[in-house]
PDB file of N, CA and C in Angstrom:
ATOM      1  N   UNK A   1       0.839  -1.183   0.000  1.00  0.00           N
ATOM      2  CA  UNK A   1       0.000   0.000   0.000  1.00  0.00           C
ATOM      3  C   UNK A   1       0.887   1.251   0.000  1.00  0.00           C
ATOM      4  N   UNK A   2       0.835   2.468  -1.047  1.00  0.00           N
ATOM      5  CA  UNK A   2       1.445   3.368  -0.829  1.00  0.00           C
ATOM      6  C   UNK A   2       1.497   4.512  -0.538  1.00  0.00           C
ATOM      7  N   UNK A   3       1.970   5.186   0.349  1.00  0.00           N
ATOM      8  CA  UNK A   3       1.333   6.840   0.940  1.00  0.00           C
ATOM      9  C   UNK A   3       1.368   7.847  -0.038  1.00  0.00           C
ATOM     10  N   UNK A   4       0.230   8.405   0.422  1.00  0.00           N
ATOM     11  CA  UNK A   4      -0.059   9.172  -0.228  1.00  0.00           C
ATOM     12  C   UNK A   4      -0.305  10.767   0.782  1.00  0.00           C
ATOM     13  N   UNK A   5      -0.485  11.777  -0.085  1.00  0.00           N
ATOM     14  CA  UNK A   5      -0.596  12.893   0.427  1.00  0.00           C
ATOM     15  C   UNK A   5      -1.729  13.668   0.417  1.00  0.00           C
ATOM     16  N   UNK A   6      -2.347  14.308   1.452  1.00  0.00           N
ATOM     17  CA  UNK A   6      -3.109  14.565   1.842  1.00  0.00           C
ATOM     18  C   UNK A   6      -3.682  16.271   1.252  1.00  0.00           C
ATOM     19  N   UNK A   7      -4.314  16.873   1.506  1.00  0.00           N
ATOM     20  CA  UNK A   7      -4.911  18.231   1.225  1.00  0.00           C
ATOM     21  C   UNK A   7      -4.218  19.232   2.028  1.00  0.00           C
ATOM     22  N   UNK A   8      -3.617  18.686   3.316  1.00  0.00           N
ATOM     23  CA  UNK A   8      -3.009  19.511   4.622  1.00  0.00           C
ATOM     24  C   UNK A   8      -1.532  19.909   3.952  1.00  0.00           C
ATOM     25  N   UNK A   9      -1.299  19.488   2.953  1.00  0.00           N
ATOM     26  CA  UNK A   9       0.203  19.510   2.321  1.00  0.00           C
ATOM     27  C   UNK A   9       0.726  20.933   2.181  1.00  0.00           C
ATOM     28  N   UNK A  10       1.824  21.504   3.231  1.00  0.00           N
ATOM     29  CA  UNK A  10       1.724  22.605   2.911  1.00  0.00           C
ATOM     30  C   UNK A  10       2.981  23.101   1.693  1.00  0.00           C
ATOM     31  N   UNK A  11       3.970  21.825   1.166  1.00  0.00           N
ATOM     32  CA  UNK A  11       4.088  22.181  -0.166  1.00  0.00           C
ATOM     33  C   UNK A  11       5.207  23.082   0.651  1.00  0.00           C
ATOM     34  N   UNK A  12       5.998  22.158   1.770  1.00  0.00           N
ATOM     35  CA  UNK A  12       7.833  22.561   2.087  1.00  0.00           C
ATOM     36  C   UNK A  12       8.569  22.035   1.542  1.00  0.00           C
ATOM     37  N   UNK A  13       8.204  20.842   1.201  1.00  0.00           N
ATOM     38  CA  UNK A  13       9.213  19.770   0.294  1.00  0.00           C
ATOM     39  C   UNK A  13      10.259  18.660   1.510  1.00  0.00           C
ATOM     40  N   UNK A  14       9.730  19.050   2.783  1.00  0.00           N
ATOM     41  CA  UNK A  14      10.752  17.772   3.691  1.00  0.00           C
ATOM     42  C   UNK A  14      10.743  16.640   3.107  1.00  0.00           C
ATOM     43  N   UNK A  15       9.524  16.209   2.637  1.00  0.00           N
ATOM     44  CA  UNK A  15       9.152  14.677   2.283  1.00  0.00           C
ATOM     45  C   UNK A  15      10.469  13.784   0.966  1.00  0.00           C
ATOM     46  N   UNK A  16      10.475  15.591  -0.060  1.00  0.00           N
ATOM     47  CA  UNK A  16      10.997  14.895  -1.194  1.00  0.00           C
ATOM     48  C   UNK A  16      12.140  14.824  -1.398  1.00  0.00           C
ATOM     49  N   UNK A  17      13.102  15.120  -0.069  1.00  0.00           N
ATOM     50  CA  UNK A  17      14.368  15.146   0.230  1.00  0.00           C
ATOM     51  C   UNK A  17      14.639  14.127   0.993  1.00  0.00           C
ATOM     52  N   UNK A  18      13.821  13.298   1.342  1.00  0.00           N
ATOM     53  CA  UNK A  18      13.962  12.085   2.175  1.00  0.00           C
ATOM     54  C   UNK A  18      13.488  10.599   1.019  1.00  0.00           C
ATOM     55  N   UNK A  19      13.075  11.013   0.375  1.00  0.00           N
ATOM     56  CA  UNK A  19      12.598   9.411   0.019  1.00  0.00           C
ATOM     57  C   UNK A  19      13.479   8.743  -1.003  1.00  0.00           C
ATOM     58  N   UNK A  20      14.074   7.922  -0.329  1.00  0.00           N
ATOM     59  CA  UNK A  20      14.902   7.057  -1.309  1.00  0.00           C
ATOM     60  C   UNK A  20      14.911   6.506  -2.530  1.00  0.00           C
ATOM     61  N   UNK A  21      13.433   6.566  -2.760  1.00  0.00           N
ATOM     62  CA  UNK A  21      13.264   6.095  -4.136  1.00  0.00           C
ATOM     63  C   UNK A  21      12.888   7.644  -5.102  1.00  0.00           C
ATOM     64  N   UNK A  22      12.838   8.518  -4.507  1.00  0.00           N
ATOM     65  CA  UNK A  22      12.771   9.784  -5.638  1.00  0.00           C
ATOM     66  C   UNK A  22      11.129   9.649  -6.274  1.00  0.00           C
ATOM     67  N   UNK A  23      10.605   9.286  -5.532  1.00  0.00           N
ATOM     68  CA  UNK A  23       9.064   9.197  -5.924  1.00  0.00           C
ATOM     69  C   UNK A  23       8.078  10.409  -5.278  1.00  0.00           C
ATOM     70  N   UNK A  24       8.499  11.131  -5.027  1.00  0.00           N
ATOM     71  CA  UNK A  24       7.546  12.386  -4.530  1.00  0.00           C
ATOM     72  C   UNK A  24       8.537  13.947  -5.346  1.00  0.00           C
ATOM     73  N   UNK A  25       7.000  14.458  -5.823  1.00  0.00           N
ATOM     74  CA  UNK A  25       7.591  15.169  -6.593  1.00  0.00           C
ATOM     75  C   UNK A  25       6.430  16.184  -6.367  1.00  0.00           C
ATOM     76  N   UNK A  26       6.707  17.798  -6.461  1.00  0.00           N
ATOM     77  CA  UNK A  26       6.172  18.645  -6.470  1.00  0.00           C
ATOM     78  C   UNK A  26       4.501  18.845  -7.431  1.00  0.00           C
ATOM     79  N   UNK A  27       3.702  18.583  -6.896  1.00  0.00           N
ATOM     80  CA  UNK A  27       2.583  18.666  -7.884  1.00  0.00           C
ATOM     81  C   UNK A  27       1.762  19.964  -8.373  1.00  0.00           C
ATOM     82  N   UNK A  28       0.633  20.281  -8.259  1.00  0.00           N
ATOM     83  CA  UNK A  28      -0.487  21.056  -8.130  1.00  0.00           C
ATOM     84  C   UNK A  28      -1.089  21.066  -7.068  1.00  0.00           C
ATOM     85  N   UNK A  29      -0.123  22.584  -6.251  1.00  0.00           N
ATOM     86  CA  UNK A  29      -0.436  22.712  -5.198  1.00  0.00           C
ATOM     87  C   UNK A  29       0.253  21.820  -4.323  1.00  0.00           C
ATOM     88  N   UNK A  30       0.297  21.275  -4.285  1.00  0.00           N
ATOM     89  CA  UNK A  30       0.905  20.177  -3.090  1.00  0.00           C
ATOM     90  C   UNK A  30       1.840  19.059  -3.674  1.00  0.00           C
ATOM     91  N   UNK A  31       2.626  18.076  -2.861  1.00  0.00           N
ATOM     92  CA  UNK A  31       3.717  17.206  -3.526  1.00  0.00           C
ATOM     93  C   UNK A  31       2.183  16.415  -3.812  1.00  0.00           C
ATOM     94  N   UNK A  32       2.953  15.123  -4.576  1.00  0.00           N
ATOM     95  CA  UNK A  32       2.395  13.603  -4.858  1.00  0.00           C
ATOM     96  C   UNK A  32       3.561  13.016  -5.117  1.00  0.00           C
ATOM     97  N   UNK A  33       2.884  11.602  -4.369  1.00  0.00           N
ATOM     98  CA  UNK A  33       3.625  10.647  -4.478  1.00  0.00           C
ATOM     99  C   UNK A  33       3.406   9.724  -5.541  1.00  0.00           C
ATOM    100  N   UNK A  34       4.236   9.075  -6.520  1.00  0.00           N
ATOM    101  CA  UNK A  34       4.448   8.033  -7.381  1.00  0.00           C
ATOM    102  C   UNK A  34       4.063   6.914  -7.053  1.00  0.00           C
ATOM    103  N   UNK A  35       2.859   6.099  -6.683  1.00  0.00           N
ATOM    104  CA  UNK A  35       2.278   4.980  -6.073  1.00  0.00           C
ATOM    105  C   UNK A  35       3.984   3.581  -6.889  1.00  0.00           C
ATOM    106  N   UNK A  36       3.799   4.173  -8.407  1.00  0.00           N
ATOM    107  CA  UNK A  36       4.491   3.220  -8.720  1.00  0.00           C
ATOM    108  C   UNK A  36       5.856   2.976  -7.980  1.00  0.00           C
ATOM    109  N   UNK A  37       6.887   4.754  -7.900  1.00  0.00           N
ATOM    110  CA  UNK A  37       7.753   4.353  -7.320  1.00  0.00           C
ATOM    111  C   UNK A  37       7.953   4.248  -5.742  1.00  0.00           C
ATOM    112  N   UNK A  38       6.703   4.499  -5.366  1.00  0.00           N
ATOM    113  CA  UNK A  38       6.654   4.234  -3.886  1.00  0.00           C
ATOM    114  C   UNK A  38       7.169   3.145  -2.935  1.00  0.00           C
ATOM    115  N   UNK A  39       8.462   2.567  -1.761  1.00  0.00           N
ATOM    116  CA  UNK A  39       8.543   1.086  -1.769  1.00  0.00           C
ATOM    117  C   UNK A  39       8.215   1.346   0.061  1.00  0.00           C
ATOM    118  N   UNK A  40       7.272   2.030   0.255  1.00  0.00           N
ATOM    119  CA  UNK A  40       6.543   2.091   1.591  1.00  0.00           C
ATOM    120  C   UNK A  40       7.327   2.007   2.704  1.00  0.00           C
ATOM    121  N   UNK A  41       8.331   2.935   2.683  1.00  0.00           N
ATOM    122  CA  UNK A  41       9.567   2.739   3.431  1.00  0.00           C
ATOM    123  C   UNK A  41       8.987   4.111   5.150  1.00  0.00           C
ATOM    124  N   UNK A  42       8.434   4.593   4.479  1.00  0.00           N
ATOM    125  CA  UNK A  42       7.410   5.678   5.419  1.00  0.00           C
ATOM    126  C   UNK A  42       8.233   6.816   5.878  1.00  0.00           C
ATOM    127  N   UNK A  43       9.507   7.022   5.008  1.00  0.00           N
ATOM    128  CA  UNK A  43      10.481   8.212   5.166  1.00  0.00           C
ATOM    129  C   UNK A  43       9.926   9.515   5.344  1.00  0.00           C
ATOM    130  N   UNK A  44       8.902   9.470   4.326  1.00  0.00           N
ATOM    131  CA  UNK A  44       8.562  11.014   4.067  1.00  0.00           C
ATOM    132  C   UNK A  44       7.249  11.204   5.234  1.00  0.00           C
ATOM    133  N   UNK A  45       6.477  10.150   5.799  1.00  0.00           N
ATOM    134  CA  UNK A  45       5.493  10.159   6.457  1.00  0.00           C
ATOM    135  C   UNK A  45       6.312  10.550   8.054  1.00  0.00           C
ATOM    136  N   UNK A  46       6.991  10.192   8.228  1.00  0.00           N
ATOM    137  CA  UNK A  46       7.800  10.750   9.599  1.00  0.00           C
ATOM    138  C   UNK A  46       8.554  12.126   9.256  1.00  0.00           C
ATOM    139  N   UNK A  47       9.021  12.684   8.230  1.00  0.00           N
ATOM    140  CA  UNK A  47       9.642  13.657   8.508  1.00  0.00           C
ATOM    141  C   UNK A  47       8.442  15.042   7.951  1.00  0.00           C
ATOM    142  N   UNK A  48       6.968  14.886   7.442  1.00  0.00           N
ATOM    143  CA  UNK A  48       6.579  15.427   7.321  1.00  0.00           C
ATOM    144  C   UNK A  48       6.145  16.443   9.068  1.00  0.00           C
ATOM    145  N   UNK A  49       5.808  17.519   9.453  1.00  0.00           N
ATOM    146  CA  UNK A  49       5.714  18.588   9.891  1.00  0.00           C
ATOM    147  C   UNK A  49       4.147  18.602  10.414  1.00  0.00           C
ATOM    148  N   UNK A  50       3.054  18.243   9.398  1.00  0.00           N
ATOM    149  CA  UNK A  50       1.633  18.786   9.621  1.00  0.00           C
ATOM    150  C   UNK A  50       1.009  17.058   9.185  1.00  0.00           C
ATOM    151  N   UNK A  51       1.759  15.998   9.246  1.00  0.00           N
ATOM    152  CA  UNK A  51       1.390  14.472   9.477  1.00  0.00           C
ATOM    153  C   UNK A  51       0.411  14.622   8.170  1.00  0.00           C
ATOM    154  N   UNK A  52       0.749  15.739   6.782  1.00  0.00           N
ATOM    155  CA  UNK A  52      -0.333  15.103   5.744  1.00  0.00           C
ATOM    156  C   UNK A  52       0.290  13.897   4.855  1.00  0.00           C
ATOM    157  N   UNK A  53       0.799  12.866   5.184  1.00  0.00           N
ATOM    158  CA  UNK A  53       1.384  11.743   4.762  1.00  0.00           C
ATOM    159  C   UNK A  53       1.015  10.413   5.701  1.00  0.00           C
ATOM    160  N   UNK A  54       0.424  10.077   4.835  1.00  0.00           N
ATOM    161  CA  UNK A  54      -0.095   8.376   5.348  1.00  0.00           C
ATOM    162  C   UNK A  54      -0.520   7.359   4.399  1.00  0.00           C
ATOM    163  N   UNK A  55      -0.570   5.927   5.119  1.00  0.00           N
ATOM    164  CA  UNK A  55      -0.571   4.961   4.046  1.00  0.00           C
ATOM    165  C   UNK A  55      -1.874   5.126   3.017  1.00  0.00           C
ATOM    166  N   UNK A  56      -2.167   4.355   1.917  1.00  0.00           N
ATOM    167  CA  UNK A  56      -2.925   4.747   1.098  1.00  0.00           C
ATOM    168  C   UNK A  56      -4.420   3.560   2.083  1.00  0.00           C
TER     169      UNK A  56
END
């Protein structure tokens, strides 16, 4: 299952400096995560700030 990001995203970018697989990337308005390259390692879900990162 892979996390995903929430509406609360306030779009600092902690998440996409942490994830090892390079699967979160700046979107519209807020990051998204790459379900494909996602390997549920939960990097970006702990270093997020406002907890809008959780499993899918």
């Amino acid at each position: 299952m892979a996390y995903v990001i929430s509406d609360e995203c306030l779009s600092c970018g902690s998440c996409e400096s942490v994830c090892p697989n390079e699967a979160i990337a700046e979107g519209d308005g807020k990051y998204e995560i790459d379900p494909e390259k996602c390997i549920e390692c939960g990097s970006c879900a702990d270093t997020c700030p406002v907890s809008a990162i959780s499993q899918e």
